[in-house]
C-alpha atoms as a PDB file:
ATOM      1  CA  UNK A   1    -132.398-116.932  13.038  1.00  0.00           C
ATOM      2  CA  UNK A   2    -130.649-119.978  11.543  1.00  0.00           C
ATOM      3  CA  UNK A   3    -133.948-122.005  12.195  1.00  0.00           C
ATOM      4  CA  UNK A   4    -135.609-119.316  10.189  1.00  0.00           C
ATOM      5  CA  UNK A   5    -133.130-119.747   7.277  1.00  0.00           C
ATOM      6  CA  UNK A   6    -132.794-123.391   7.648  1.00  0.00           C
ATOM      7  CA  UNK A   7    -136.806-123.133   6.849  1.00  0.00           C
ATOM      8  CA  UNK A   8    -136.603-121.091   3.657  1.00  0.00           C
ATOM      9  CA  UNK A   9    -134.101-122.985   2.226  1.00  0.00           C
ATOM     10  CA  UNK A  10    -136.273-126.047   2.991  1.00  0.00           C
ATOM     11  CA  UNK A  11    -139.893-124.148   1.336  1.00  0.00           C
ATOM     12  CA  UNK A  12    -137.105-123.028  -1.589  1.00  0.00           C
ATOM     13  CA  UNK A  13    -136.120-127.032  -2.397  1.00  0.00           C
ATOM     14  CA  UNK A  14    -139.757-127.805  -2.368  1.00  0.00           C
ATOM     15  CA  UNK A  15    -141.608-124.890  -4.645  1.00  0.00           C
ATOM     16  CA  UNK A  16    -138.469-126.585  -7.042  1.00  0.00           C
ATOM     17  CA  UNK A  17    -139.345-129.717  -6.733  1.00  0.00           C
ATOM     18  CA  UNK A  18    -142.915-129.328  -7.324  1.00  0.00           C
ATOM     19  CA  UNK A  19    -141.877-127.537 -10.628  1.00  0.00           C
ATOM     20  CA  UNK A  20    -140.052-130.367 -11.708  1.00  0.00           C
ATOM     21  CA  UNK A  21    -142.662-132.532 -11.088  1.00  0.00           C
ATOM     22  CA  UNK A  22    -145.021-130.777 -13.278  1.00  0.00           C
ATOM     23  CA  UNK A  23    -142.397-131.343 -16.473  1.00  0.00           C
ATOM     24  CA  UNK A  24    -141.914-135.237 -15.362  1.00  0.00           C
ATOM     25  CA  UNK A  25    -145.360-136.222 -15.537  1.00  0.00           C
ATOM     26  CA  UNK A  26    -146.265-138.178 -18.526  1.00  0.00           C
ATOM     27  CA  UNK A  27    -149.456-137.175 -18.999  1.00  0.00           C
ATOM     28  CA  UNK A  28    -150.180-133.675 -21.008  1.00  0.00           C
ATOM     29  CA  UNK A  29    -153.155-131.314 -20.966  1.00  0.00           C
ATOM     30  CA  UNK A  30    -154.197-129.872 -24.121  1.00  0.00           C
ATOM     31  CA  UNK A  31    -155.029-126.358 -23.825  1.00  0.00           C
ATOM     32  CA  UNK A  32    -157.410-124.265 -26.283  1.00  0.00           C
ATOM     33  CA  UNK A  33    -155.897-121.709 -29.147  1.00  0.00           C
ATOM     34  CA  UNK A  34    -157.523-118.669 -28.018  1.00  0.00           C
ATOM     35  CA  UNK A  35    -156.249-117.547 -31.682  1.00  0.00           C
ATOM     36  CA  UNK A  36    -158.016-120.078 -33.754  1.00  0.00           C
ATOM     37  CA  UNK A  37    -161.459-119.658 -34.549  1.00  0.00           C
ATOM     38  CA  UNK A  38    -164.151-122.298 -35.272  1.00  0.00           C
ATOM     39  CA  UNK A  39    -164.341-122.568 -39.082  1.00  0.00           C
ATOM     40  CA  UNK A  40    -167.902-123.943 -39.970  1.00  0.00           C
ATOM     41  CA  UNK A  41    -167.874-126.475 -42.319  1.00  0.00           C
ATOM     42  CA  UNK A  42    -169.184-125.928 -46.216  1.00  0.00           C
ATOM     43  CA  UNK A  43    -172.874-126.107 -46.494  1.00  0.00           C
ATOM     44  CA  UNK A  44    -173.768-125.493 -50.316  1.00  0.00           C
ATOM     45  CA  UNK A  45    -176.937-127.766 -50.183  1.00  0.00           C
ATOM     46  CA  UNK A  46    -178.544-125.253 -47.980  1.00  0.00           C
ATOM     47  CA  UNK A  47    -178.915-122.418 -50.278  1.00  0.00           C
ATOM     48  CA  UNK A  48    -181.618-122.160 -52.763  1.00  0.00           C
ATOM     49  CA  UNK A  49    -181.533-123.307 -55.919  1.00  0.00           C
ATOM     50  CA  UNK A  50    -183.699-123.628 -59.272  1.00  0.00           C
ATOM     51  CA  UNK A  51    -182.703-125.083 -62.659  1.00  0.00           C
ATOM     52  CA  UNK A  52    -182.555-122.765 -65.702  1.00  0.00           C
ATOM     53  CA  UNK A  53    -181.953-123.001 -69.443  1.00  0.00           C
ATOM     54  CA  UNK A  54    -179.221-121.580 -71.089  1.00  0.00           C
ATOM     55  CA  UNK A  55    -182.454-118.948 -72.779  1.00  0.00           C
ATOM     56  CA  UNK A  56    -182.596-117.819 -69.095  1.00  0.00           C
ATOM     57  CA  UNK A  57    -179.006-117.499 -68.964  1.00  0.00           C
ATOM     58  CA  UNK A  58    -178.458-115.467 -71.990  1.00  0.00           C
ATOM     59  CA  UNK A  59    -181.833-113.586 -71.141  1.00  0.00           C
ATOM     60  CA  UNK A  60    -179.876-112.189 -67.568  1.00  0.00           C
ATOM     61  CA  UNK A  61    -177.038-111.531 -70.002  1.00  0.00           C
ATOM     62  CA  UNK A  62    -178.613-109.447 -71.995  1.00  0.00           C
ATOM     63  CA  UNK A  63    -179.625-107.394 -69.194  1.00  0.00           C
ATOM     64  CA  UNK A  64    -175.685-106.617 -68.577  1.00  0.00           C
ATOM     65  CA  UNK A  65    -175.118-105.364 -71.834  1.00  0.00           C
ATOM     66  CA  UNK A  66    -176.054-102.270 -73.691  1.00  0.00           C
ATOM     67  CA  UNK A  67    -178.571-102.974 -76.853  1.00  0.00           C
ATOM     68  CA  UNK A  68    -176.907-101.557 -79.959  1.00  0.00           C
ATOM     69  CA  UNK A  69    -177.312 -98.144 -81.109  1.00  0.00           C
ATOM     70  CA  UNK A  70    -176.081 -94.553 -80.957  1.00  0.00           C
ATOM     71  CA  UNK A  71    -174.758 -93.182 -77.415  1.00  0.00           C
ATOM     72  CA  UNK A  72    -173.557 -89.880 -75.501  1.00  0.00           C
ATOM     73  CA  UNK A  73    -171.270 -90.243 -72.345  1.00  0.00           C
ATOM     74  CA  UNK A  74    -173.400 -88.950 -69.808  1.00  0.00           C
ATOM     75  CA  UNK A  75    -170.301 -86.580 -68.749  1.00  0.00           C
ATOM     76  CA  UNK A  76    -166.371 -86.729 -69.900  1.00  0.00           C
ATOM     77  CA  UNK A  77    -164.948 -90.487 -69.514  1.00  0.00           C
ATOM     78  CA  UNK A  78    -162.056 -91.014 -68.060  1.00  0.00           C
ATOM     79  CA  UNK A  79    -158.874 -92.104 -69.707  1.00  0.00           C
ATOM     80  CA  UNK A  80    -156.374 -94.097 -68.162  1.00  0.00           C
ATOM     81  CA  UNK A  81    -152.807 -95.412 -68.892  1.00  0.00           C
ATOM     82  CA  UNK A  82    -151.315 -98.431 -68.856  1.00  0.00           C
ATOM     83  CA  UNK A  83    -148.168-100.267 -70.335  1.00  0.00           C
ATOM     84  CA  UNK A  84    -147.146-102.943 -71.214  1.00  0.00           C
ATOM     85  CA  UNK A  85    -143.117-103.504 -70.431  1.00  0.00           C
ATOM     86  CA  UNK A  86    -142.227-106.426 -71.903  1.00  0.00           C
ATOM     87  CA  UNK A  87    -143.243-104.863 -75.147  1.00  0.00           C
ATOM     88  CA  UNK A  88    -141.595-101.975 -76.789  1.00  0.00           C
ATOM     89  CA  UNK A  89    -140.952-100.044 -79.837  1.00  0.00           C
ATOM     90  CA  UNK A  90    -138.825 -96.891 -80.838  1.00  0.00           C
ATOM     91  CA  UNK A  91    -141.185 -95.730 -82.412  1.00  0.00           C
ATOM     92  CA  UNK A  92    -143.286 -95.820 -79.193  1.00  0.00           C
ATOM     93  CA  UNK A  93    -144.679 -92.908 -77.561  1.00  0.00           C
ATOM     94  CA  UNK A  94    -143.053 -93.444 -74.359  1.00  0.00           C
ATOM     95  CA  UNK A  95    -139.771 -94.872 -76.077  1.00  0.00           C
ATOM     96  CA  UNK A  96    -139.520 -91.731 -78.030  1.00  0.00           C
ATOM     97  CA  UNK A  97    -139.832 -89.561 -75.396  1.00  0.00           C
ATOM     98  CA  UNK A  98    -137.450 -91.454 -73.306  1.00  0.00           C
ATOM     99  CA  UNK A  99    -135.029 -90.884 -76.226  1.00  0.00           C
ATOM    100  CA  UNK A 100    -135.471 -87.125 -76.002  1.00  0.00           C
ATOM    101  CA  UNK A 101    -135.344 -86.989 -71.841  1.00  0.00           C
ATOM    102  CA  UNK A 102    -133.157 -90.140 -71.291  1.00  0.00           C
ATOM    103  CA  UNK A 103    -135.338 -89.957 -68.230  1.00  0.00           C
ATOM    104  CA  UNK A 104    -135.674 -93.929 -66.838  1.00  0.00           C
ATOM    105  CA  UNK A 105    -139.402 -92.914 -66.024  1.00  0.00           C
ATOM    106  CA  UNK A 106    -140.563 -92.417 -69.387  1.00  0.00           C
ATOM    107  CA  UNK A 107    -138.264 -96.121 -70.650  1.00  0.00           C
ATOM    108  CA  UNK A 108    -142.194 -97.712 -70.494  1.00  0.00           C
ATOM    109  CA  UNK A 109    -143.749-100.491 -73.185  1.00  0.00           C
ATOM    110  CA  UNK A 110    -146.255 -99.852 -75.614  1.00  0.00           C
ATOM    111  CA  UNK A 111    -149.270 -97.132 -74.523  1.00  0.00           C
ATOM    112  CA  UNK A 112    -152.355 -98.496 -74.191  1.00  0.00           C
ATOM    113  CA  UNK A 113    -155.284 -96.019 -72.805  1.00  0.00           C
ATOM    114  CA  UNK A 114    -158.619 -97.191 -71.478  1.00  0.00           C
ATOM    115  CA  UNK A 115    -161.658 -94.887 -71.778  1.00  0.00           C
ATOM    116  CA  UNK A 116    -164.682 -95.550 -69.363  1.00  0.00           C
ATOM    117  CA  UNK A 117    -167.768 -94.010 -68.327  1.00  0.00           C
ATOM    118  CA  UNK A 118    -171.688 -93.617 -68.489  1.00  0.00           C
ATOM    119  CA  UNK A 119    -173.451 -93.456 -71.550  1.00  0.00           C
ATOM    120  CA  UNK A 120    -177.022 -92.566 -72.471  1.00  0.00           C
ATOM    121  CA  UNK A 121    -179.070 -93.789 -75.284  1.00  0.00           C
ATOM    122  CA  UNK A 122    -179.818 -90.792 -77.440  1.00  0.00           C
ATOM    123  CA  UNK A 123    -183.273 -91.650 -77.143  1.00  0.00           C
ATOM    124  CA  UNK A 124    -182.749 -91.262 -73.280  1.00  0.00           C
ATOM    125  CA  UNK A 125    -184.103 -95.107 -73.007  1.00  0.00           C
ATOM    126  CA  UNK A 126    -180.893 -96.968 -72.307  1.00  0.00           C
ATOM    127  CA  UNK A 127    -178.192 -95.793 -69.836  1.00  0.00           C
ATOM    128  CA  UNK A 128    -175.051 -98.146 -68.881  1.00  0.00           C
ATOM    129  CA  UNK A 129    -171.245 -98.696 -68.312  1.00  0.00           C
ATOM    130  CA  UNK A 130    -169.494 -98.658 -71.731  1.00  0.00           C
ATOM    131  CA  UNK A 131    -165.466 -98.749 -72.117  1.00  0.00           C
ATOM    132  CA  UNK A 132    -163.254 -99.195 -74.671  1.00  0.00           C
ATOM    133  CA  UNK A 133    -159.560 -99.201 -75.702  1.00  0.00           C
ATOM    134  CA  UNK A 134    -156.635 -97.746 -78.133  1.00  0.00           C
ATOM    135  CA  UNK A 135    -152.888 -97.307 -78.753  1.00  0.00           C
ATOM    136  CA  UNK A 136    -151.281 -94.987 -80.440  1.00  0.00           C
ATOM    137  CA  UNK A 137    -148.141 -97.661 -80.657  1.00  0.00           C
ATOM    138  CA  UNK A 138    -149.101 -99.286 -83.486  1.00  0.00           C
ATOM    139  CA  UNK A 139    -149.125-103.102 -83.091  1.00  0.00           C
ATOM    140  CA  UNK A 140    -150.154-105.796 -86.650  1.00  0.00           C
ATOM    141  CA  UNK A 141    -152.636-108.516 -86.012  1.00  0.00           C
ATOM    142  CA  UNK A 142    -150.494-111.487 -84.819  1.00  0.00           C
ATOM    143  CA  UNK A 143    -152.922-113.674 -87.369  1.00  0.00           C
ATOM    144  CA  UNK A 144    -152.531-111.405 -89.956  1.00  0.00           C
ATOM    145  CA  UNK A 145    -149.477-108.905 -90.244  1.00  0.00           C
ATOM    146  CA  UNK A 146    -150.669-106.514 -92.742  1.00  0.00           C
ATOM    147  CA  UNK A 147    -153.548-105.633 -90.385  1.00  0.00           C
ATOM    148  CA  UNK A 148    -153.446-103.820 -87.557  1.00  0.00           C
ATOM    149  CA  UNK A 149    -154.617-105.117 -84.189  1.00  0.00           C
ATOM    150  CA  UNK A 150    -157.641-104.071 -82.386  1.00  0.00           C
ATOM    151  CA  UNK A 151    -155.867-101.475 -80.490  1.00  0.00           C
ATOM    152  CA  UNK A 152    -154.495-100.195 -83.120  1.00  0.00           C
ATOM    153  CA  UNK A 153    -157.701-100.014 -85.750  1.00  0.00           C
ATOM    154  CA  UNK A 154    -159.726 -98.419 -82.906  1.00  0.00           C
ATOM    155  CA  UNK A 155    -156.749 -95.685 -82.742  1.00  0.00           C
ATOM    156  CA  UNK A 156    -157.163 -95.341 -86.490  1.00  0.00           C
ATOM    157  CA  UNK A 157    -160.834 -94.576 -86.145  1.00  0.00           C
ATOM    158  CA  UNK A 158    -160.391 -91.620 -83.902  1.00  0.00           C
ATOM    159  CA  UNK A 159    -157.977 -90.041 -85.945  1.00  0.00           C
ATOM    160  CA  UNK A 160    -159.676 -90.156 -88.597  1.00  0.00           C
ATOM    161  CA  UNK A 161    -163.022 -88.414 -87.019  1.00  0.00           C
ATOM    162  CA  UNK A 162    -160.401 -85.960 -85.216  1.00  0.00           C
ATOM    163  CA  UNK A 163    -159.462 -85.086 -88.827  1.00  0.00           C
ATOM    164  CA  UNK A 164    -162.920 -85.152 -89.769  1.00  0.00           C
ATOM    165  CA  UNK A 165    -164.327 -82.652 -87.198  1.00  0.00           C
ATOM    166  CA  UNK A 166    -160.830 -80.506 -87.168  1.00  0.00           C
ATOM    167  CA  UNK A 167    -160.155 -80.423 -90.800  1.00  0.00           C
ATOM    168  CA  UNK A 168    -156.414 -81.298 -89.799  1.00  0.00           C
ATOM    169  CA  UNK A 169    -154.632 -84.507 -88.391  1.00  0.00           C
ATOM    170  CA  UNK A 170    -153.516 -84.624 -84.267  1.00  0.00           C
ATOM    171  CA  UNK A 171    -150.443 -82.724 -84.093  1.00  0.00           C
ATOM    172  CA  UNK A 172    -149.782 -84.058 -80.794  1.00  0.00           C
ATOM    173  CA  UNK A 173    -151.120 -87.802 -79.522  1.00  0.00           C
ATOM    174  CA  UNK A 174    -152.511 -89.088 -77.880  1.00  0.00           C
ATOM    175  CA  UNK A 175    -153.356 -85.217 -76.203  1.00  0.00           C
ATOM    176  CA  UNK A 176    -155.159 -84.426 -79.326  1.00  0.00           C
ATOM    177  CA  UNK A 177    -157.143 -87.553 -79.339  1.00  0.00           C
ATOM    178  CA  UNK A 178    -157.904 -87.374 -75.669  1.00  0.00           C
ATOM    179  CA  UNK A 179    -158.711 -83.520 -75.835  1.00  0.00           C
ATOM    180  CA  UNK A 180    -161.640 -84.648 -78.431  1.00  0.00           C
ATOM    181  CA  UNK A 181    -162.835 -87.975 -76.601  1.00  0.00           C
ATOM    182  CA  UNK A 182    -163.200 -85.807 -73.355  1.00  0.00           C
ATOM    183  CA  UNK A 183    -165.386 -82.732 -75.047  1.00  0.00           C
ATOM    184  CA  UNK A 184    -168.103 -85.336 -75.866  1.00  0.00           C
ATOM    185  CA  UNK A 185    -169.029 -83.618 -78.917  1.00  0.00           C
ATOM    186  CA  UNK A 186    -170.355 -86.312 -80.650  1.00  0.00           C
ATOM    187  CA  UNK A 187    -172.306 -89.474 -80.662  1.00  0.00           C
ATOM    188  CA  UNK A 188    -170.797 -93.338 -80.590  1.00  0.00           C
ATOM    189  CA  UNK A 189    -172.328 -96.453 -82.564  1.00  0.00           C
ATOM    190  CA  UNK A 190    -171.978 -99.354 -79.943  1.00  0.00           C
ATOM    191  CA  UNK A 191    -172.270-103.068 -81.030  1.00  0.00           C
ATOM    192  CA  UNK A 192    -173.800-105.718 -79.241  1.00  0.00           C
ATOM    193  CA  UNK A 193    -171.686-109.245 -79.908  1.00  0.00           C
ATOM    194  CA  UNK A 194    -173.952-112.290 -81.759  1.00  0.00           C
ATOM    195  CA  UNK A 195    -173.534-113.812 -78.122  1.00  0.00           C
ATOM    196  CA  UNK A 196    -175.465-110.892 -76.283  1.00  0.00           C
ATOM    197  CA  UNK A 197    -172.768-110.672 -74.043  1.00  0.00           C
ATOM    198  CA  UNK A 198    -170.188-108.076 -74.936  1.00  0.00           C
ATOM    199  CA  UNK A 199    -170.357-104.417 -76.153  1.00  0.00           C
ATOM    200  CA  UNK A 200    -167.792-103.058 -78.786  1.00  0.00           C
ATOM    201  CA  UNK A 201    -167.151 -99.848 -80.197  1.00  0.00           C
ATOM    202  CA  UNK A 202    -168.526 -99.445 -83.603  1.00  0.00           C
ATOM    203  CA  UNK A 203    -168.048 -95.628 -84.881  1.00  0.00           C
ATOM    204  CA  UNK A 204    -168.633 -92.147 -84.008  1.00  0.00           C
ATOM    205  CA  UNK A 205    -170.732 -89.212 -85.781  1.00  0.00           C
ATOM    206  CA  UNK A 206    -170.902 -86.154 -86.030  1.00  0.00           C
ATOM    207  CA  UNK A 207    -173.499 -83.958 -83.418  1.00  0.00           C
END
């Protein structure tokens, strides 16, 4: 029985030995990151290439871009908000109505609404993304401030043809504004830049 002991204590010293022996060793053994993949190296020069003029380039452009002329949306845009916080008004929409409500939700920058969607030549030829923009916070041209800013001039325009197609100004924007973009009762001049490379809202007409 003490033999037996004698032994295990004996087997005990020498499994810790060996251990030690493995961290005294000057040598190391460099083990692979099962976590790190292989990243292959760049190889540009292998894909295709052809030289082109800048005719071809503004030729492809083109094709990106609607040709100028009258449009319908294909069905209702959509409109979408966004703000801009570090710039604010009172006489903001959402400053106004955060006046009213004293509701921190509505203490938002200047309103600026995007309208997007599909549009169709009305000769049924043409058929592409268009979108434009508008505020009804009005904002002067930073070069010039007795004009308005884009923004602003293209929120001019629709109130104007909402007064023209209503007989009466928006009691209520931008809802009134919106109300009319989304009924798609009516047709939309759309500019082509000089460039061939950017479409801008000219005006609308009547249908």
């Amino acid at each position: 029985m003490i033999n037996t002991t004698l032994d295990l204590i004996g087997k005990k010293e020498m499994a810790e030995a060996s251990v030690d022996s493995l961290f005294d060793t000057q040598d190391s053994l460099e083990v692979d990151d099962p976590f790190v993949e292989d990243k292959p190296e760049d190889s540009f020069d292998e894909i295709p290439s052809v030289e082109v003029t800048a005719e071809d380039i503004s030729e492809l452009e083109s094709k990106l871009f609607l040709p100028k002329g009258l449009y319908v949306w294909e069905k209702a845009p959509r409109i979408t908000p966004r703000y801009i916080e570090e710039d604010k008004n009172p006489n903001d929409v959402m400053q106004k109505i955060f006046a009213q409500t004293h509701n921190s939700n509505h203490d938002k920058g200047r309103m600026i609404l995007n309208v997007s969607g599909m549009v169709v030549s009305i000769d049924g030829t043409k058929k592409g993304l268009f979108q434009f923009a508008f505020s009804p916070d009005y904002r002067s041209n930073k070069d010039d401030s007795n004009q308005p800013d884009m923004l602003s001039r293209t929120f001019g325009g629709l109130t104007l043809f909402y007064y023209e197609k209503n007989e009466q100004k928006p009691k209520n924007i931008p809802k009134d504004v919106n109300i009319m973009i989304t009924d798609c009762n009516y047709s939309m001049y759309i500019t082509l830049s000089k460039g061939g490379n950017a479409n801008y809202l000219g005006k609308f007409q009547r249908m």
